[in-house]
PDB file of N, CA and C in Angstrom:
ATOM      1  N   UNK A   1      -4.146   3.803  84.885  1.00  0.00           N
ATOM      2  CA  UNK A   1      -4.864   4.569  83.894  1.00  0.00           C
ATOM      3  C   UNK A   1      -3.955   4.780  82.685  1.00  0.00           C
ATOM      4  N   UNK A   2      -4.476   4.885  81.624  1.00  0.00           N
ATOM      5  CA  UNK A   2      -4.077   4.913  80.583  1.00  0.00           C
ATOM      6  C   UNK A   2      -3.700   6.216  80.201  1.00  0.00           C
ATOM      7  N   UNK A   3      -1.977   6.487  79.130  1.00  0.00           N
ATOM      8  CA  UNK A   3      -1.627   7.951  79.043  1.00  0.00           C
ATOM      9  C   UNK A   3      -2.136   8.280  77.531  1.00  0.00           C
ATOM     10  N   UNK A   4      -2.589   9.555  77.817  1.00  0.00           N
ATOM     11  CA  UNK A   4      -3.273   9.958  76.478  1.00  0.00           C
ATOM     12  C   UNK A   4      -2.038   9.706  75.100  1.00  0.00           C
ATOM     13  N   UNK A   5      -2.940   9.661  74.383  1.00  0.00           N
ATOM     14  CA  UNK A   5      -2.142   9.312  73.363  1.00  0.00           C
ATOM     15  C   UNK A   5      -1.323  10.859  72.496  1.00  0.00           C
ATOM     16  N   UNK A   6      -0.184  11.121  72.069  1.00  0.00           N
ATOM     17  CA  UNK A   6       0.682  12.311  71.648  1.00  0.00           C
ATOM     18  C   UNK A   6      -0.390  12.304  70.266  1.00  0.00           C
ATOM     19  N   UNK A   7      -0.150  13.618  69.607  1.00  0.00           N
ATOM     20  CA  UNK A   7      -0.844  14.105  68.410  1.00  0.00           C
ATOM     21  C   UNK A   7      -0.077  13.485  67.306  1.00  0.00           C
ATOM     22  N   UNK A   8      -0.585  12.932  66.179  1.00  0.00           N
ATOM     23  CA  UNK A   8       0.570  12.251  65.143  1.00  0.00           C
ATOM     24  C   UNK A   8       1.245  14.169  64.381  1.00  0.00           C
ATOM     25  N   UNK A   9       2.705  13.806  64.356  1.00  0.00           N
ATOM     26  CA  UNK A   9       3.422  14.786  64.082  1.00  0.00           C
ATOM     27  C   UNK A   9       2.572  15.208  61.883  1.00  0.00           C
ATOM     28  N   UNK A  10       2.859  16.086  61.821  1.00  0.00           N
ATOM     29  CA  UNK A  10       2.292  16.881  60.777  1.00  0.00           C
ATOM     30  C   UNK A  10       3.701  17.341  59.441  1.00  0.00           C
ATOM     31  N   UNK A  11       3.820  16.943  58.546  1.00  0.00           N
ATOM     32  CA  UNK A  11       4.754  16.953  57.707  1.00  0.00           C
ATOM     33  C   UNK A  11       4.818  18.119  56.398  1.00  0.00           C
ATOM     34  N   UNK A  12       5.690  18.607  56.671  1.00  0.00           N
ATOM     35  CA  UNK A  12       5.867  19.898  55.505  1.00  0.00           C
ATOM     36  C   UNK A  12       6.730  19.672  54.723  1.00  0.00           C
ATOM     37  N   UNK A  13       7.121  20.404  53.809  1.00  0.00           N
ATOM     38  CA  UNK A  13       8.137  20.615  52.356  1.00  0.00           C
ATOM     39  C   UNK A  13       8.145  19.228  52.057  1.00  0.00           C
ATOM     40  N   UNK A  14       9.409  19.287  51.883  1.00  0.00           N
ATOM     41  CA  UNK A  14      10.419  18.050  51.439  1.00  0.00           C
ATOM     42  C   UNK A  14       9.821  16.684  52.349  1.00  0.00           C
ATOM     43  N   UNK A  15       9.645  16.577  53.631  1.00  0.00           N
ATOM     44  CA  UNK A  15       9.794  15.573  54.628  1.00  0.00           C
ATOM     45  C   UNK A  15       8.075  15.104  53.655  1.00  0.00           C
ATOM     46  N   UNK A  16       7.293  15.812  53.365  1.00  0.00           N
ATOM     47  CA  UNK A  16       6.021  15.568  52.645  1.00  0.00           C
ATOM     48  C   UNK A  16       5.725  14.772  51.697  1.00  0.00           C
ATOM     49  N   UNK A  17       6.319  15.494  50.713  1.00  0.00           N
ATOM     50  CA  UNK A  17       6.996  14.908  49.440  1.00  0.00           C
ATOM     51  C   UNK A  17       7.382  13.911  49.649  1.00  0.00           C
ATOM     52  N   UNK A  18       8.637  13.569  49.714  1.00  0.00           N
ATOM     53  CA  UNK A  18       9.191  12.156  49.854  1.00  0.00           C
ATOM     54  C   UNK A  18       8.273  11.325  50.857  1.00  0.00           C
ATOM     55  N   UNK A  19       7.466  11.197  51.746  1.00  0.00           N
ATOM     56  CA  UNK A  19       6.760  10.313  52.395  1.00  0.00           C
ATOM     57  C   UNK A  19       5.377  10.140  51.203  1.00  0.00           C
ATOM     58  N   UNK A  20       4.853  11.085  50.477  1.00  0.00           N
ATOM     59  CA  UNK A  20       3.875  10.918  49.501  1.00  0.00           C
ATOM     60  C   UNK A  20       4.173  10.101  48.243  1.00  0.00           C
ATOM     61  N   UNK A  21       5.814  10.093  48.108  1.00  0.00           N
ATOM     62  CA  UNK A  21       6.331   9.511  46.941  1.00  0.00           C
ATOM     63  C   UNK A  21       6.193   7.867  47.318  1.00  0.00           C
ATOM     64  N   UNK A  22       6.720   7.924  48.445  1.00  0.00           N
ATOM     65  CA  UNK A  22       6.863   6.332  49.020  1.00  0.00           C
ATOM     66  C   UNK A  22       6.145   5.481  49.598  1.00  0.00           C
ATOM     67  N   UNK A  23       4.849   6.127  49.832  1.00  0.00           N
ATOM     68  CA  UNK A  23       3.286   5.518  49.728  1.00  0.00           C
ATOM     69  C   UNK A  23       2.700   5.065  48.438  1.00  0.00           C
ATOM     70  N   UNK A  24       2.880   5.917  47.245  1.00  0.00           N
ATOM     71  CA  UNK A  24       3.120   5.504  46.393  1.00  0.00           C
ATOM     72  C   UNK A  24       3.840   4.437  45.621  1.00  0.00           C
ATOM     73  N   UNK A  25       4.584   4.083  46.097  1.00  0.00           N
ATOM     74  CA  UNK A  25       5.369   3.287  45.290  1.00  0.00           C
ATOM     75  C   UNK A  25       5.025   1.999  45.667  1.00  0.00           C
ATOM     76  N   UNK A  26       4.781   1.001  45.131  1.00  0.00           N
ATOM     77  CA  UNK A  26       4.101  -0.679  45.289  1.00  0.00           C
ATOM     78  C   UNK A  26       5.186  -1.404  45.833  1.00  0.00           C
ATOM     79  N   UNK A  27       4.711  -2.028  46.644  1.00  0.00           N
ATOM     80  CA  UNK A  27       6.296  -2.624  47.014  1.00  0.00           C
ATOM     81  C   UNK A  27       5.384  -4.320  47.297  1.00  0.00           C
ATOM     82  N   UNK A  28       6.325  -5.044  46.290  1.00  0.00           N
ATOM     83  CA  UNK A  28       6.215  -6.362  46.081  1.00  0.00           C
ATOM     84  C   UNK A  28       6.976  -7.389  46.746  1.00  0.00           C
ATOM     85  N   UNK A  29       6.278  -8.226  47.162  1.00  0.00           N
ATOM     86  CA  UNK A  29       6.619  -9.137  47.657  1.00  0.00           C
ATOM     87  C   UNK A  29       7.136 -10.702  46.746  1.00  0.00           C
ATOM     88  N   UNK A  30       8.212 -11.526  47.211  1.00  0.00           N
ATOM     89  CA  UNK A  30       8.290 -12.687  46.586  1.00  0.00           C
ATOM     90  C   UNK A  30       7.162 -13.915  47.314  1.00  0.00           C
ATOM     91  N   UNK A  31       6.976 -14.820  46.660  1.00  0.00           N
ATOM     92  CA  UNK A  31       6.042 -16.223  46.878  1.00  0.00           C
ATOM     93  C   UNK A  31       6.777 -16.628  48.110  1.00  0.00           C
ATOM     94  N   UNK A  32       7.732 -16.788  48.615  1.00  0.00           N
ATOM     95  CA  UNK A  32       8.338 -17.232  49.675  1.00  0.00           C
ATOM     96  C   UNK A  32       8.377 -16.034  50.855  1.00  0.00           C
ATOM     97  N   UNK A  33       8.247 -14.887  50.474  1.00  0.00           N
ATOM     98  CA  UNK A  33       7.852 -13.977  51.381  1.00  0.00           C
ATOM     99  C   UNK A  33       6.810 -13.801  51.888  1.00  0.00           C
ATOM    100  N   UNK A  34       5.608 -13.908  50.836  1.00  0.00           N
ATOM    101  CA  UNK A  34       4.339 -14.447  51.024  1.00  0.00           C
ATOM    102  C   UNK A  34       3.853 -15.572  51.818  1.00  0.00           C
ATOM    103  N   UNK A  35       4.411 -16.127  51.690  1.00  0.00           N
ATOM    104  CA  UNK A  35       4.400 -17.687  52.368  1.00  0.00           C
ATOM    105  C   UNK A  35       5.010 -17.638  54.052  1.00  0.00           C
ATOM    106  N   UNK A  36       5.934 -16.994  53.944  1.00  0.00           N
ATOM    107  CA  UNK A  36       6.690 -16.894  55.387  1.00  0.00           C
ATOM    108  C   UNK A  36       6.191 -15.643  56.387  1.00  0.00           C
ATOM    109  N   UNK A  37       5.342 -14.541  55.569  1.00  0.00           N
ATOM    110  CA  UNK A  37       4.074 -14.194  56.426  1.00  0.00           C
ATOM    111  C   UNK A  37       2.971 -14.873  56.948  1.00  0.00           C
ATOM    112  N   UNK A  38       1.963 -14.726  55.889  1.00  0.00           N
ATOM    113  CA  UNK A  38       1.106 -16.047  56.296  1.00  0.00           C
ATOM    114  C   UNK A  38       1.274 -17.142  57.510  1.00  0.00           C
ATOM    115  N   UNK A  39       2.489 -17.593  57.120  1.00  0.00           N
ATOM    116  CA  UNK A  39       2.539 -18.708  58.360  1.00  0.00           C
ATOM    117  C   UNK A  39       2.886 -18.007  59.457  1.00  0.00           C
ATOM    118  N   UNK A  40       3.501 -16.914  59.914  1.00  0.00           N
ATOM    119  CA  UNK A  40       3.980 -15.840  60.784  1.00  0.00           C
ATOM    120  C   UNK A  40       2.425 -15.855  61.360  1.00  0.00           C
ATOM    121  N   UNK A  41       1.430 -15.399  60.297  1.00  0.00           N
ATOM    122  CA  UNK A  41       0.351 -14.467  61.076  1.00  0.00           C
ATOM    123  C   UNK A  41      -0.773 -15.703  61.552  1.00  0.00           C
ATOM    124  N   UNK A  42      -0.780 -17.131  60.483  1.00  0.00           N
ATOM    125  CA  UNK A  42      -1.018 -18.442  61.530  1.00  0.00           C
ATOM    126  C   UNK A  42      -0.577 -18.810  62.987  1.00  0.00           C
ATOM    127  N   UNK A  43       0.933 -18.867  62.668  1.00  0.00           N
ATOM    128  CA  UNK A  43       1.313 -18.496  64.151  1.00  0.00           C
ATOM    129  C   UNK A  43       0.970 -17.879  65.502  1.00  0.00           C
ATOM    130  N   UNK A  44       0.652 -16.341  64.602  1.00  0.00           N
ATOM    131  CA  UNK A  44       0.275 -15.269  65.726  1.00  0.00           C
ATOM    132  C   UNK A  44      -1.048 -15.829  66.249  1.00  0.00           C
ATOM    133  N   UNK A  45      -2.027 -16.320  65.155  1.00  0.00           N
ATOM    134  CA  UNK A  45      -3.174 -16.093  65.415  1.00  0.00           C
ATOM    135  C   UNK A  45      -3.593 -17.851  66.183  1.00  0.00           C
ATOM    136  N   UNK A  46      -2.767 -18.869  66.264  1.00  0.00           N
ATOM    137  CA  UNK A  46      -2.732 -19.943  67.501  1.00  0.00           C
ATOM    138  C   UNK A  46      -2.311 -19.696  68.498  1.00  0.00           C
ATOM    139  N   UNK A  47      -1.470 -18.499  68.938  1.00  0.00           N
ATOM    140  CA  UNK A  47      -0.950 -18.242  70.099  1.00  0.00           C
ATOM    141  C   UNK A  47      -2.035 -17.659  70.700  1.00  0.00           C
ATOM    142  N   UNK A  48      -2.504 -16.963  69.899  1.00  0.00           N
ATOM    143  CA  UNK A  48      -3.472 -16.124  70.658  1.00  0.00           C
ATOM    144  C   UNK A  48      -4.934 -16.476  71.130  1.00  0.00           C
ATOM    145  N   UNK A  49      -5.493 -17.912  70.376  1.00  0.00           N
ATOM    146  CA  UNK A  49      -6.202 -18.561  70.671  1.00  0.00           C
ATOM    147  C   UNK A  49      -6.017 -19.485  71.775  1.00  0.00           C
ATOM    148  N   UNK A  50      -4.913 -19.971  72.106  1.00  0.00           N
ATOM    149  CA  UNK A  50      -4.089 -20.682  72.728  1.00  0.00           C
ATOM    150  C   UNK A  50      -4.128 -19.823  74.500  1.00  0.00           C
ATOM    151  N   UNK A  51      -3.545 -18.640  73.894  1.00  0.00           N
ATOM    152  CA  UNK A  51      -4.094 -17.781  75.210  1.00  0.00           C
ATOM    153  C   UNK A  51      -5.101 -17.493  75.560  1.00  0.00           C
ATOM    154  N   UNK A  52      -6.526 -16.855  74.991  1.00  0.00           N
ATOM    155  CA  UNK A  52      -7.450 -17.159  75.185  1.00  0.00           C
ATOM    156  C   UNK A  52      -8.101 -18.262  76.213  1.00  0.00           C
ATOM    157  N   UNK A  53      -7.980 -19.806  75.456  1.00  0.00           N
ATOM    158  CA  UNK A  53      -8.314 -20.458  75.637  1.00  0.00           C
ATOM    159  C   UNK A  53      -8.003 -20.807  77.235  1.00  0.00           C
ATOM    160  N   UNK A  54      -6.686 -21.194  77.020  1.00  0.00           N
ATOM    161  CA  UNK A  54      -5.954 -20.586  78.971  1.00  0.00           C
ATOM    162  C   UNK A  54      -6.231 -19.894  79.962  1.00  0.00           C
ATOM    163  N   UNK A  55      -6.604 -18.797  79.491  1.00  0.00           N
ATOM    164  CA  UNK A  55      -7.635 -17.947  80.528  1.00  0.00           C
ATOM    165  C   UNK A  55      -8.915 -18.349  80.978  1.00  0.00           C
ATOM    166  N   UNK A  56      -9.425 -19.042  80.317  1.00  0.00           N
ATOM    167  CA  UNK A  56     -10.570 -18.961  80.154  1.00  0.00           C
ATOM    168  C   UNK A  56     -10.832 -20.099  80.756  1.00  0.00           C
ATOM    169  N   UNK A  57      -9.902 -21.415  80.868  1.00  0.00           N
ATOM    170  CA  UNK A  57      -9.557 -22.574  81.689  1.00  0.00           C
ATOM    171  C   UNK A  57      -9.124 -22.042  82.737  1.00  0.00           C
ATOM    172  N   UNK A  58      -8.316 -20.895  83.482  1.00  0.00           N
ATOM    173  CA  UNK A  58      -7.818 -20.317  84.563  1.00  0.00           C
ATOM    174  C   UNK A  58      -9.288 -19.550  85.605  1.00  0.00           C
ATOM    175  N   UNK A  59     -10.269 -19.480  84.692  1.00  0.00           N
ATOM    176  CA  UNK A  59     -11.189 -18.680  85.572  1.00  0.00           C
ATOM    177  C   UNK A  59     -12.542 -19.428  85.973  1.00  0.00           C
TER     178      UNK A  59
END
């Protein structure tokens, strides 16, 4: 059985602030960073078909 999940913690003063600032802020990526995700999440997403598919030959 599955354990309940903890409450997400709740942020005051300062710890607030600075997490509101840094949501804020855009954070850019380069073309080769771009690129070396993408193929990351191609990756992910043949493995996982890949598994799928395996199971599904297993049953």
């Amino acid at each position: 059985m599955a354990r309940p999940i903890k409450e997400t913690p709740i942020l005051f003063g300062e710890d607030a602030r600075r997490f509101e600032e840094r949501m804020k802020q855009v954070r850019r990526e380069t073309p080769e960073e771009k690129e070396r995700r993408l193929a990351d999440f191609e990756l992910g997403m043949k493995m996982l078909e890949l598994g799928k598919r395996t199971k599904r030959a297993r049953i």
